[in-house]
N, C-alpha and C. Protein backbone atom coordinates (compact mmCIF):
# COMPACT_ATOMS: atom_id res chain seq x y z
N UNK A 1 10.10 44.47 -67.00
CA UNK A 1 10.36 44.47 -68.42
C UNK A 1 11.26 45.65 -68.78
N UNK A 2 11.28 46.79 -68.22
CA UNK A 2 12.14 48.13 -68.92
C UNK A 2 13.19 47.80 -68.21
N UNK A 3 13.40 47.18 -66.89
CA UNK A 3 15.18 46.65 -66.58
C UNK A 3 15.67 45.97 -67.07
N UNK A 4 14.76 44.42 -68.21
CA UNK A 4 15.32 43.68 -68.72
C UNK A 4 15.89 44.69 -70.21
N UNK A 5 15.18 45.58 -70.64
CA UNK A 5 15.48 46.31 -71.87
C UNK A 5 16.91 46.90 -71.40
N UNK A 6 16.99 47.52 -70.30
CA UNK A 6 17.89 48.71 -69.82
C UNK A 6 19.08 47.64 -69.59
N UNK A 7 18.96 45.99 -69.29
CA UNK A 7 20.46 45.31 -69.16
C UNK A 7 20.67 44.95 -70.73
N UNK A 8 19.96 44.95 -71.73
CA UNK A 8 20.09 44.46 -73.17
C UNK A 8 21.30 45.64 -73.56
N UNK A 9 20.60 46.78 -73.62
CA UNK A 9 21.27 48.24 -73.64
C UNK A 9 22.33 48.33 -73.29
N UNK A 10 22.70 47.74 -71.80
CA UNK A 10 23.88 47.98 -71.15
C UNK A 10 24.98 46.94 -71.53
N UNK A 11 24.59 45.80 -72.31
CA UNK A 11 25.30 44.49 -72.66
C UNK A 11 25.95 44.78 -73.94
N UNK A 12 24.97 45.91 -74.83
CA UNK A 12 25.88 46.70 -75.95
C UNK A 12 27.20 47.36 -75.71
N UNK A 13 27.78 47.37 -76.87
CA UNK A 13 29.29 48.24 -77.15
C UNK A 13 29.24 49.72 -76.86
N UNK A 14 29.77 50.72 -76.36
CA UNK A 14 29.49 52.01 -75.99
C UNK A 14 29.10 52.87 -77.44
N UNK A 15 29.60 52.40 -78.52
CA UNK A 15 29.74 52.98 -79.64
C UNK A 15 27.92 52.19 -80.06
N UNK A 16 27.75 51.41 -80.08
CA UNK A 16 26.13 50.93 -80.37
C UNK A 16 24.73 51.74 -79.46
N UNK A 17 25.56 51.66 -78.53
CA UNK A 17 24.70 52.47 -77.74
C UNK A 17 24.16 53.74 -77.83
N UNK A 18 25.15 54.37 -78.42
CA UNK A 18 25.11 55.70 -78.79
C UNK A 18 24.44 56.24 -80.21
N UNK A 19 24.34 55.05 -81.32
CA UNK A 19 24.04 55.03 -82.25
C UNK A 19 22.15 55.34 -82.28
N UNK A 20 22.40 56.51 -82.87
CA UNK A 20 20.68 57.53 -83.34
C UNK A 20 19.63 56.11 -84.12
N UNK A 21 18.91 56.29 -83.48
CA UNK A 21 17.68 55.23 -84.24
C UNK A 21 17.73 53.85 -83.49
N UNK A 22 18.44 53.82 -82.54
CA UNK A 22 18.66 52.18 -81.81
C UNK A 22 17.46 51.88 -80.73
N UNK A 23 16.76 50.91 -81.13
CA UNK A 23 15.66 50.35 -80.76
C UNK A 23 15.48 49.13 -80.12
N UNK A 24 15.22 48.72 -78.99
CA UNK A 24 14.58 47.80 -78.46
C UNK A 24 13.10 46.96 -78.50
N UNK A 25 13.43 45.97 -79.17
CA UNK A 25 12.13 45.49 -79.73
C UNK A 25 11.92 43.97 -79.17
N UNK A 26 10.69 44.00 -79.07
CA UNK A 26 10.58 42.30 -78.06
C UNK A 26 9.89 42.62 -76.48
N UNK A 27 10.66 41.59 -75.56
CA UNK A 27 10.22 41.38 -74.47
C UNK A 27 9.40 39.96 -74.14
N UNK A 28 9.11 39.70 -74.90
CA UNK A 28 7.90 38.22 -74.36
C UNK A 28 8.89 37.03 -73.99
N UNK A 29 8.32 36.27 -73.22
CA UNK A 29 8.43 35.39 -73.17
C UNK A 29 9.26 34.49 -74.51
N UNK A 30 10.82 33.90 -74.48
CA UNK A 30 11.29 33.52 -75.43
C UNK A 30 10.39 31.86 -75.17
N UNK A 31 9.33 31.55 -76.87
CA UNK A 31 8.81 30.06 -77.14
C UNK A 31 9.65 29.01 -76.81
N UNK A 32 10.91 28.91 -77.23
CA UNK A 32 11.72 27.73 -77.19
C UNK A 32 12.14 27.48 -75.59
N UNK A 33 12.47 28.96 -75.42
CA UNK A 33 13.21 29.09 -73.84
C UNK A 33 12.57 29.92 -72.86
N UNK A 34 10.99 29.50 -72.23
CA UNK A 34 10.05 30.00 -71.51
C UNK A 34 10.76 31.13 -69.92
N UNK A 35 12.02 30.50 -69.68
CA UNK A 35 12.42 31.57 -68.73
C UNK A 35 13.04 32.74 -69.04
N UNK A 36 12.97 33.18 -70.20
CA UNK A 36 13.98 34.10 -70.65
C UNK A 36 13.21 35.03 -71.62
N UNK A 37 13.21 36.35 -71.25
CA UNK A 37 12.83 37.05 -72.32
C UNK A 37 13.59 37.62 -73.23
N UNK A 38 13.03 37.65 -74.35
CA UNK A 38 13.44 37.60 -75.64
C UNK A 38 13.39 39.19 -76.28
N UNK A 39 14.56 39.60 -76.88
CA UNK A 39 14.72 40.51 -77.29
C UNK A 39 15.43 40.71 -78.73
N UNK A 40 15.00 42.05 -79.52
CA UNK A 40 15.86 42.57 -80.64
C UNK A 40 16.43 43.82 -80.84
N UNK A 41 17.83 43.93 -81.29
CA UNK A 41 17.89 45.07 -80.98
C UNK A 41 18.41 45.24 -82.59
N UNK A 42 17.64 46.62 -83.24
CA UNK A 42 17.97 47.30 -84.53
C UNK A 42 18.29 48.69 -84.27
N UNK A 43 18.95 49.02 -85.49
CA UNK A 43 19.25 50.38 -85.83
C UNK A 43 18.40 50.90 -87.01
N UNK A 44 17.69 51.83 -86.63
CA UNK A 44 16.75 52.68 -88.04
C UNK A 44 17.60 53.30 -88.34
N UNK A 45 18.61 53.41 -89.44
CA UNK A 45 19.25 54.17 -89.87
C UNK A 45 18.60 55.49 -90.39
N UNK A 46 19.21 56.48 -91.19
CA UNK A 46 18.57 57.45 -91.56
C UNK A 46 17.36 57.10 -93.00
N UNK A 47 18.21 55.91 -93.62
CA UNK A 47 17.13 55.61 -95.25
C UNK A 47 16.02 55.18 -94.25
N UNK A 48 15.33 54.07 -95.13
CA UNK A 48 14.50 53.20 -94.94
C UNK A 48 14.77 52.06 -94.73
N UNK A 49 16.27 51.46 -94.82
CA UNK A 49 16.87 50.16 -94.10
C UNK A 49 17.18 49.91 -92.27
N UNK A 50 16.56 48.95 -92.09
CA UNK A 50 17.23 48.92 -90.60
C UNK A 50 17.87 47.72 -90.56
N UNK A 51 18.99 48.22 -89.63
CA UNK A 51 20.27 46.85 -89.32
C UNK A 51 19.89 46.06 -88.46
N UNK A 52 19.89 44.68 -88.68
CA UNK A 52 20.16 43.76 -86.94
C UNK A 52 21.14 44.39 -86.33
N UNK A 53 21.19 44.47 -85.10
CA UNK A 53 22.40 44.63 -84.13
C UNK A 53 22.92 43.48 -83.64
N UNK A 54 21.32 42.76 -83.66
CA UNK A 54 21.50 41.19 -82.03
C UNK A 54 20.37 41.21 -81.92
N UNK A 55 20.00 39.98 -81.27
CA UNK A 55 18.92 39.35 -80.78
C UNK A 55 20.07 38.79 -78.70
N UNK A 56 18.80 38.57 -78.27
CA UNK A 56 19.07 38.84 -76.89
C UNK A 56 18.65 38.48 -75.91
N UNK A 57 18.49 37.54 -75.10
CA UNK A 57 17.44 36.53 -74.15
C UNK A 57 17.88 37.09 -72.53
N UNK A 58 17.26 37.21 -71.92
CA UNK A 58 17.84 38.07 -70.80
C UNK A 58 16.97 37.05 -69.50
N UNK A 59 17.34 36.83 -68.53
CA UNK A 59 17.17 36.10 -67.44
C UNK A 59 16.50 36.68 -66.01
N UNK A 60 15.34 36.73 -66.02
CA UNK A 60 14.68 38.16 -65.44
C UNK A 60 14.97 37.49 -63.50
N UNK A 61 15.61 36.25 -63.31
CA UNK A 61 15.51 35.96 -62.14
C UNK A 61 17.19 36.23 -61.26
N UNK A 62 17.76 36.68 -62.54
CA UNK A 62 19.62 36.68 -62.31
C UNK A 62 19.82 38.20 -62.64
N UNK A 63 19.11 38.73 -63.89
CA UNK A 63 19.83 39.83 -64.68
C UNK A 63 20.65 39.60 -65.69
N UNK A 64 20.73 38.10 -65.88
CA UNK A 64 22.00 37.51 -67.25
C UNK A 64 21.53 38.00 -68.37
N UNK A 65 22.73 38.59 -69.65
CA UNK A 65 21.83 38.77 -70.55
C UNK A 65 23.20 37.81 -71.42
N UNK A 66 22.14 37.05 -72.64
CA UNK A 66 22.65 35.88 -73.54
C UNK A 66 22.75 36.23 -74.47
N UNK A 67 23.16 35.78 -75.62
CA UNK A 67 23.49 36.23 -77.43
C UNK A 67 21.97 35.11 -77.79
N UNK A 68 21.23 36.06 -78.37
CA UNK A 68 19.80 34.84 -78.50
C UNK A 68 20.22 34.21 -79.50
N UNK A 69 21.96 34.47 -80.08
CA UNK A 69 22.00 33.18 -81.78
C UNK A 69 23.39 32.72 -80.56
N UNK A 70 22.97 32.43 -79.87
CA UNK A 70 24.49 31.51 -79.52
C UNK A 70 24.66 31.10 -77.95
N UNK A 71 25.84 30.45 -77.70
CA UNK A 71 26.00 30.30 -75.95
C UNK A 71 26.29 31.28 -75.01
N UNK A 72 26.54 32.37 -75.61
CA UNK A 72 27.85 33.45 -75.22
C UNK A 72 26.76 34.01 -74.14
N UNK A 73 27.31 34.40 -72.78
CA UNK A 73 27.17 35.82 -72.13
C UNK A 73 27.37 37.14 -72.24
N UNK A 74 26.77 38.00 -72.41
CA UNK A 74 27.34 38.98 -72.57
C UNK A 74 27.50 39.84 -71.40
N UNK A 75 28.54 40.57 -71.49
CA UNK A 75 29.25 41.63 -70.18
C UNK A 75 30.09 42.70 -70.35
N UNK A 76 29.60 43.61 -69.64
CA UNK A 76 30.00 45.20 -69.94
C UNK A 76 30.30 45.73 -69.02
N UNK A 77 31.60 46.58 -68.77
CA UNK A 77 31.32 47.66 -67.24
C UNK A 77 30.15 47.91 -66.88
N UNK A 78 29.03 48.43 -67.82
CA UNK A 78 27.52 49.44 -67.57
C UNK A 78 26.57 47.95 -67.28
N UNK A 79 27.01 46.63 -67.76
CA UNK A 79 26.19 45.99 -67.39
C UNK A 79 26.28 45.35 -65.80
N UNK A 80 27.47 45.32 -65.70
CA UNK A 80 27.79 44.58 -64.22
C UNK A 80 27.55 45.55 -63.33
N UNK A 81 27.75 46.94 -63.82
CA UNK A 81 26.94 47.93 -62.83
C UNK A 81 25.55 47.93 -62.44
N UNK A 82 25.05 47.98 -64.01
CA UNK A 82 23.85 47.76 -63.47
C UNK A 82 23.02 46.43 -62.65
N UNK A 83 23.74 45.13 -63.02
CA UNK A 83 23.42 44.05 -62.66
C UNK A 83 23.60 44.40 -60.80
N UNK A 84 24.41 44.54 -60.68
CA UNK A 84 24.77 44.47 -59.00
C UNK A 84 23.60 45.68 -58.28
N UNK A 85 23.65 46.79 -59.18
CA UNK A 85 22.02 47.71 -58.41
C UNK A 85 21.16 46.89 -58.69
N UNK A 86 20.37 46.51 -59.66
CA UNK A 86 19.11 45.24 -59.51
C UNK A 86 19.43 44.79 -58.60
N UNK A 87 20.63 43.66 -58.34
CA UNK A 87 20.57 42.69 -57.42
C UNK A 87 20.36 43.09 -56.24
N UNK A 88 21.39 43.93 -55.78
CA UNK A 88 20.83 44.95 -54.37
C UNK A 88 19.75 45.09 -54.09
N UNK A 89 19.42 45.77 -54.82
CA UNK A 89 17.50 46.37 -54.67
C UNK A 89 16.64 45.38 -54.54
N UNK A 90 16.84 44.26 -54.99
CA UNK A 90 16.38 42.89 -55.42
C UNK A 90 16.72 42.03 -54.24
N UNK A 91 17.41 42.46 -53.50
CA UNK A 91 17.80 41.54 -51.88
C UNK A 91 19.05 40.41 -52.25
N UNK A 92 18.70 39.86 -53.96
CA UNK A 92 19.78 38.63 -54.18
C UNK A 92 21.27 38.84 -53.53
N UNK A 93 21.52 37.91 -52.77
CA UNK A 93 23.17 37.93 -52.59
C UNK A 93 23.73 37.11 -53.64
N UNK A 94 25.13 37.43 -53.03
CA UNK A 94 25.78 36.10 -53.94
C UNK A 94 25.76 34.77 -54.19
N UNK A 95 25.63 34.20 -53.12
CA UNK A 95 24.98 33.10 -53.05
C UNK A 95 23.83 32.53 -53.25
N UNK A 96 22.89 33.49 -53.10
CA UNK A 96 21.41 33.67 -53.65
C UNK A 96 21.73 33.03 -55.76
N UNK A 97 22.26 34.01 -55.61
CA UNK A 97 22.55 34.81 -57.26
C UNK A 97 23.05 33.16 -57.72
N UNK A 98 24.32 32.66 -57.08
CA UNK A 98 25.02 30.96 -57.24
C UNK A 98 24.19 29.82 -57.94
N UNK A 99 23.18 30.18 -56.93
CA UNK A 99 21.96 28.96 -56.85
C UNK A 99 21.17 29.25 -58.08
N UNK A 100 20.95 29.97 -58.45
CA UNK A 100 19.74 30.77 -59.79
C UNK A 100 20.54 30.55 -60.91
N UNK A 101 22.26 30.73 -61.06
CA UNK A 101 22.85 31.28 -62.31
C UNK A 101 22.47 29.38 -63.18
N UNK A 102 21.94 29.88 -64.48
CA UNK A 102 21.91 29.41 -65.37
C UNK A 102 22.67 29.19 -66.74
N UNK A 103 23.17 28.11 -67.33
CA UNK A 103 23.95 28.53 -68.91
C UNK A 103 22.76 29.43 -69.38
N UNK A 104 23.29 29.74 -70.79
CA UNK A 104 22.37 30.45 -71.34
C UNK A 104 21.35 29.49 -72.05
N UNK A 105 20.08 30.27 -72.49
CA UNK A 105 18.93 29.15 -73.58
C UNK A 105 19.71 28.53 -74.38
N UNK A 106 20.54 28.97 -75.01
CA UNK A 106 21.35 28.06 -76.31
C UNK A 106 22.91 27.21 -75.75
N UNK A 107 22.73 26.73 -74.55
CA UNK A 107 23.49 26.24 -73.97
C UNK A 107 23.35 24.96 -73.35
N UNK A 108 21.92 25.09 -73.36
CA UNK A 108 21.30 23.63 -72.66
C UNK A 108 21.30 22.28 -73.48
């Protein structure tokens, strides 16, 4: 669960990332789309308003992380970095990785 948070993180803009009050919220099991956990990501600003950033479905058997309002993949230098250490560590090859890759939940 904190690697699926840490590829959500890494699927952000460098400038979001950096942003004071940015929170990771979620993790369960997404209802609609049982293989994918489900994520939110806000900003507590300094008032008492907090921003959506994104919502975020992440693929705990690949490392994919999805736009949870849409088809899109998302991909970052920091994410493909980090994706390829999971995978390593994780034994997946490429071909391994071939066989597993999925569209995203909102793609099916």
């Amino acid at each position: 669960m904190a690697e699926a948070r840490q590829l959500v993180l890494a699927s952000l803009d460098s400038m979001s990332r950096r942003a004071p009050g940015l929170t990771v919220k979620g993790g369960a099991r997404d209802s609609s789309f049982p293989d994918y956990y489900n994520f939110a990501v806000m900003w507590d600003g300094t008032g008492s308003a907090s921003v959506m950033v994104g919502f975020f479905d992440v693929d705990p058997s690949t490392g994919d992380v999805f736009e949870g309002t849409g088809c899109g993949e998302r991909t970052t230098p920091l994410l493909r970095a980090l994706q390829r250490k999971i995978r390593r560590r994780l034994g997946l090859s490429d071909n391994a990785y071939r066989r597993l890759k999925k569209k995203g939940p909102y793609c099916e």
